[in-house]
N, C-alpha and C. Protein backbone atom coordinates (compact mmCIF):
# COMPACT_ATOMS: atom_id res chain seq x y z
N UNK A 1 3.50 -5.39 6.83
CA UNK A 1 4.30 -4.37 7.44
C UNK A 1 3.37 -3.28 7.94
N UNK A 2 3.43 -2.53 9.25
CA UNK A 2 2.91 -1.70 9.19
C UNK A 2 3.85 -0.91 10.69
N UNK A 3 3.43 0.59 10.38
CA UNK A 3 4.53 1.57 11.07
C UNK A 3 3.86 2.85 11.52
N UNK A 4 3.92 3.24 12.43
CA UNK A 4 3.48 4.23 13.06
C UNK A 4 2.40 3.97 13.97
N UNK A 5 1.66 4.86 13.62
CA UNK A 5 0.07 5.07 14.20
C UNK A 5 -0.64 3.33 14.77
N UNK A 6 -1.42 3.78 15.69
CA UNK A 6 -1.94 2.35 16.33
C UNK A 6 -3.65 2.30 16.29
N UNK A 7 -3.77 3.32 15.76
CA UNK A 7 -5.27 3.64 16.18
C UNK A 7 -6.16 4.61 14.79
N UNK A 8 -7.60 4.94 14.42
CA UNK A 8 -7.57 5.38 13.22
C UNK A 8 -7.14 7.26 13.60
N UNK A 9 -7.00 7.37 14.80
CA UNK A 9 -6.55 8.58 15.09
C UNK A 9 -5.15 9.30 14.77
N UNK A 10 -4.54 8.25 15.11
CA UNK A 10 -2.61 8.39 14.58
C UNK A 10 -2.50 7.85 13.24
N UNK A 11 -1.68 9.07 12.54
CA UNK A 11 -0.57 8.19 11.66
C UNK A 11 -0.54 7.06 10.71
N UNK A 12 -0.47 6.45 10.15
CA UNK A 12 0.38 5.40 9.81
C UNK A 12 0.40 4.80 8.67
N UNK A 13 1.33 3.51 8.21
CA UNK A 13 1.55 2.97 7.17
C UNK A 13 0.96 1.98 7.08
N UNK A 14 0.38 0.95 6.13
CA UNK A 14 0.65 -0.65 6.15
C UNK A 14 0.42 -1.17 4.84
N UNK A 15 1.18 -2.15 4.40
CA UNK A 15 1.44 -3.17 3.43
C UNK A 15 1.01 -4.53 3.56
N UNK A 16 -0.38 -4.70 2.86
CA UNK A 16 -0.67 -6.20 3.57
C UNK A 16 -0.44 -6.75 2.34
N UNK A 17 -0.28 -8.37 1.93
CA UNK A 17 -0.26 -9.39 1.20
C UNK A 17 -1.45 -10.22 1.29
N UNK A 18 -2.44 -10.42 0.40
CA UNK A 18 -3.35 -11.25 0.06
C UNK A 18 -2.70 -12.33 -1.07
N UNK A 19 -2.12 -13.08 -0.71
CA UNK A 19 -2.19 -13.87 -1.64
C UNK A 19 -3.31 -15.38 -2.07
N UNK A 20 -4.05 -15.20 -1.52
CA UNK A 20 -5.08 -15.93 -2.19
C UNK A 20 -5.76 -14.90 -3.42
N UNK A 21 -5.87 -13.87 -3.39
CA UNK A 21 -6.64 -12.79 -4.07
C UNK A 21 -5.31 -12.34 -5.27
N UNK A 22 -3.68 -12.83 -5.15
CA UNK A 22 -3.02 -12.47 -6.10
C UNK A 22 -2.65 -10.41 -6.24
N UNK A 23 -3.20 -10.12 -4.78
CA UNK A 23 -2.85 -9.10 -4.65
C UNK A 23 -1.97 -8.10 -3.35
N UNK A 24 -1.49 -7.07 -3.24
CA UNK A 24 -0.92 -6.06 -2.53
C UNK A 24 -1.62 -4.96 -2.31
N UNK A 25 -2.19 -5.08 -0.92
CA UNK A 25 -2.55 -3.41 -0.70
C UNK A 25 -1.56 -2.54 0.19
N UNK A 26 -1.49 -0.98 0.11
CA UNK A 26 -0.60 -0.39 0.85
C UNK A 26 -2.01 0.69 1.75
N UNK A 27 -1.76 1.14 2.12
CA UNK A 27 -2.76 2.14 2.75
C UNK A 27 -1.67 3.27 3.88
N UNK A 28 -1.52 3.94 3.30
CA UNK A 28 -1.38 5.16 4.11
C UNK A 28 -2.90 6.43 4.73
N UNK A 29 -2.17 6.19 5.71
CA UNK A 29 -3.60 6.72 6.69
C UNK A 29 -2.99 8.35 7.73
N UNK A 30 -3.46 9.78 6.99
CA UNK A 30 -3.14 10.92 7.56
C UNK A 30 -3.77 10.96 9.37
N UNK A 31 -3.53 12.06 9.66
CA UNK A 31 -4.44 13.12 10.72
C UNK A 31 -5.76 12.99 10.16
N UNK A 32 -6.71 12.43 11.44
CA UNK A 32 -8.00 12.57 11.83
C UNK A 32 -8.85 11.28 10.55
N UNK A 33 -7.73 10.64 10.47
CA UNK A 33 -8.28 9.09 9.68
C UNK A 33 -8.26 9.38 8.17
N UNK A 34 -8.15 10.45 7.48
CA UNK A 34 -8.25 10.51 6.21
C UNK A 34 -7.34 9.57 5.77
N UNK A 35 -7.68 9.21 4.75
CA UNK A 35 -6.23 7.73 4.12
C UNK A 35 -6.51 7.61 2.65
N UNK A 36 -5.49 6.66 2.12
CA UNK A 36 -5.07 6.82 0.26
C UNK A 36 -4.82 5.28 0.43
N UNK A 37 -5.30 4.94 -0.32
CA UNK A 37 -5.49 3.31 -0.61
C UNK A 37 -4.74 2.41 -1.96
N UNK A 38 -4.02 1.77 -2.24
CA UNK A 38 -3.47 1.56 -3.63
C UNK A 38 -3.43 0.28 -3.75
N UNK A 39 -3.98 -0.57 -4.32
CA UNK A 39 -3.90 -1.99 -4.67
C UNK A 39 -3.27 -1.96 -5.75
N UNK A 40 -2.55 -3.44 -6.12
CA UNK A 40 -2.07 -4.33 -7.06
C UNK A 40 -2.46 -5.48 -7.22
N UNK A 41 -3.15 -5.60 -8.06
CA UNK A 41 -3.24 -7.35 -8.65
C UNK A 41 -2.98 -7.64 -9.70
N UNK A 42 -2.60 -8.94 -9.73
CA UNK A 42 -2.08 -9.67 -11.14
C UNK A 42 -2.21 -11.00 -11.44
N UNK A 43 -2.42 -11.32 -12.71
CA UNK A 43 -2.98 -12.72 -12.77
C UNK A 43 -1.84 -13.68 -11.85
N UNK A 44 -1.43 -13.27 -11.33
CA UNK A 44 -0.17 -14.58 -11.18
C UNK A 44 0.28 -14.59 -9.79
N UNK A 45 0.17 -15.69 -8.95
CA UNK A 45 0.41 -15.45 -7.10
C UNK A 45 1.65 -14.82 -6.97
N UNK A 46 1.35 -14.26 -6.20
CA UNK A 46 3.11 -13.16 -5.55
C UNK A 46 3.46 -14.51 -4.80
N UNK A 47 2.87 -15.33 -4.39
CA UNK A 47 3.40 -16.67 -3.47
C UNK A 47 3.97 -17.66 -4.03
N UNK A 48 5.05 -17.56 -4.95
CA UNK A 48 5.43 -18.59 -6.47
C UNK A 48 6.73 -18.65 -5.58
N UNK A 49 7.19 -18.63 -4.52
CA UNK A 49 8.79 -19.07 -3.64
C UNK A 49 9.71 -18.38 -4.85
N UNK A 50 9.29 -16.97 -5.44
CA UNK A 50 10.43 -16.49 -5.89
C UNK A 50 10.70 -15.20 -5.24
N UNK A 51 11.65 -13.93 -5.28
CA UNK A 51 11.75 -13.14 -4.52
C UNK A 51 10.99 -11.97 -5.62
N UNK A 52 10.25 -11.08 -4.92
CA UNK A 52 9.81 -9.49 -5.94
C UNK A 52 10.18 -8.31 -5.23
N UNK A 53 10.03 -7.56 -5.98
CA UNK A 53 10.37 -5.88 -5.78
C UNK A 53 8.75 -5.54 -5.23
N UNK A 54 8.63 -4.75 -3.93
CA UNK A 54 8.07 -4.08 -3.88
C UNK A 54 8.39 -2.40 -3.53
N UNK A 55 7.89 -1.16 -3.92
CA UNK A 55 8.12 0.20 -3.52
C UNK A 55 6.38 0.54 -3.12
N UNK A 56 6.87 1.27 -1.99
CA UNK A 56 5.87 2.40 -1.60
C UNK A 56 5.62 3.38 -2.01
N UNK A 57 5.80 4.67 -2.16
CA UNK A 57 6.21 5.88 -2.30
C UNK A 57 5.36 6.74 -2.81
N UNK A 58 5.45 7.68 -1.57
CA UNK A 58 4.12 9.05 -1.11
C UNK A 58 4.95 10.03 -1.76
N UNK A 59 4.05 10.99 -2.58
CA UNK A 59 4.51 12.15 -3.00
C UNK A 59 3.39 13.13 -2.81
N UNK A 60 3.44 13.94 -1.83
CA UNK A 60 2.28 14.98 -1.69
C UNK A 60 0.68 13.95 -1.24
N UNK A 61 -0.35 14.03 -2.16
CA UNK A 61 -0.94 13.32 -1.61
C UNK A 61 -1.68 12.38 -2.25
N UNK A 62 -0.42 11.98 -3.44
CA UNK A 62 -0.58 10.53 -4.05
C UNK A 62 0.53 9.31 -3.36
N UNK A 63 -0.60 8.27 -3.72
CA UNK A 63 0.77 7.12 -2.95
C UNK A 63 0.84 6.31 -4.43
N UNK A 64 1.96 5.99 -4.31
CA UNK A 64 2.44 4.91 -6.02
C UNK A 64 2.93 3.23 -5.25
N UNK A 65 1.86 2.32 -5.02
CA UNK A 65 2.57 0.76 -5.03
C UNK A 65 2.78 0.12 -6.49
N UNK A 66 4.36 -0.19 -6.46
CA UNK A 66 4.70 -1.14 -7.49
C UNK A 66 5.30 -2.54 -6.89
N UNK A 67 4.37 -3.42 -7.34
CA UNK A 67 5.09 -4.56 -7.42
C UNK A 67 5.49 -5.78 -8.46
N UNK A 68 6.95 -5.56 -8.70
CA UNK A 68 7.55 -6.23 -9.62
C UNK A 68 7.26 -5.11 -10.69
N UNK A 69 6.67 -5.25 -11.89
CA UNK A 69 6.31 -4.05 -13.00
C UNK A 69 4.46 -4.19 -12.89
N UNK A 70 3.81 -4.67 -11.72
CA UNK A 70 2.78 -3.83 -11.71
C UNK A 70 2.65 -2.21 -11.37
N UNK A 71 1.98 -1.85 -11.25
CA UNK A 71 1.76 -0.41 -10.06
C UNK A 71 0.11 -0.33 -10.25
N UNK A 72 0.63 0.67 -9.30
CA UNK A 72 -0.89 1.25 -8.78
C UNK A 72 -0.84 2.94 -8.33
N UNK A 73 -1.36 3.55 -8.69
CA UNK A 73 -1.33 4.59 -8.22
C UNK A 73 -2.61 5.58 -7.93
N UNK A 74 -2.43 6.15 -6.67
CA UNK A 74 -4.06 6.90 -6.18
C UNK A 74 -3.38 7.84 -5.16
N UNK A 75 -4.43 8.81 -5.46
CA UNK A 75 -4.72 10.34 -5.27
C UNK A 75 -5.56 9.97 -3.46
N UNK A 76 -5.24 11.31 -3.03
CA UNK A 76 -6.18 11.20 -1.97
C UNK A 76 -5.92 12.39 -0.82
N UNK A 77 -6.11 12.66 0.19
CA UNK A 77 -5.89 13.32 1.56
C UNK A 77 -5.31 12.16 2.55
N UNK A 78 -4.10 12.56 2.63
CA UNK A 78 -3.30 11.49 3.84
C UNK A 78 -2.40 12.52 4.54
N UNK A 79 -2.49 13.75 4.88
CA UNK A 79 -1.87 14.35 5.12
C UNK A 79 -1.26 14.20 6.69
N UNK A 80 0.00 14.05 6.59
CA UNK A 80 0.99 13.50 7.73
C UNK A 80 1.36 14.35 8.67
């Protein structure tokens, strides 16, 4: 998934899926490229043909990825 910004100049969101690596990164990316990075991994493929929970969610200028009852959470400058 990814939303907004097209360039490291703009904006934006994205949610990629590695599942060979058994993990989720999110990356929110502020004004003038600063960005906050949050991985999840877990012993076990997110690619098992079952359905999971994932959340995003920016508060000031931490971002929190949970997926399923992992999380991840990181601090940073992403200011929007």
């Amino acid at each position: 998934m990814w939303a907004y910004g097209h360039d490291a100049v703009n904006p934006q969101v994205w949610i990629r899926a590695h599942p060979k690596d058994n993990k989720i990164v999110a990356r929110v990316e502020g004004e003038n490229g600063h960005a906050v990075t949050a991985t999840v991994e877990t012993p076990a493929a997110f690619a098992d043909g079952e359905w999971h929970f994932l959340s995003l969610v920016r508060e000031g200028n931490a971002v929190r990825l949970t997926v399923d009852d992992a999380r991840a959470t990181t601090t940073g400058y992403a200011r929007m």
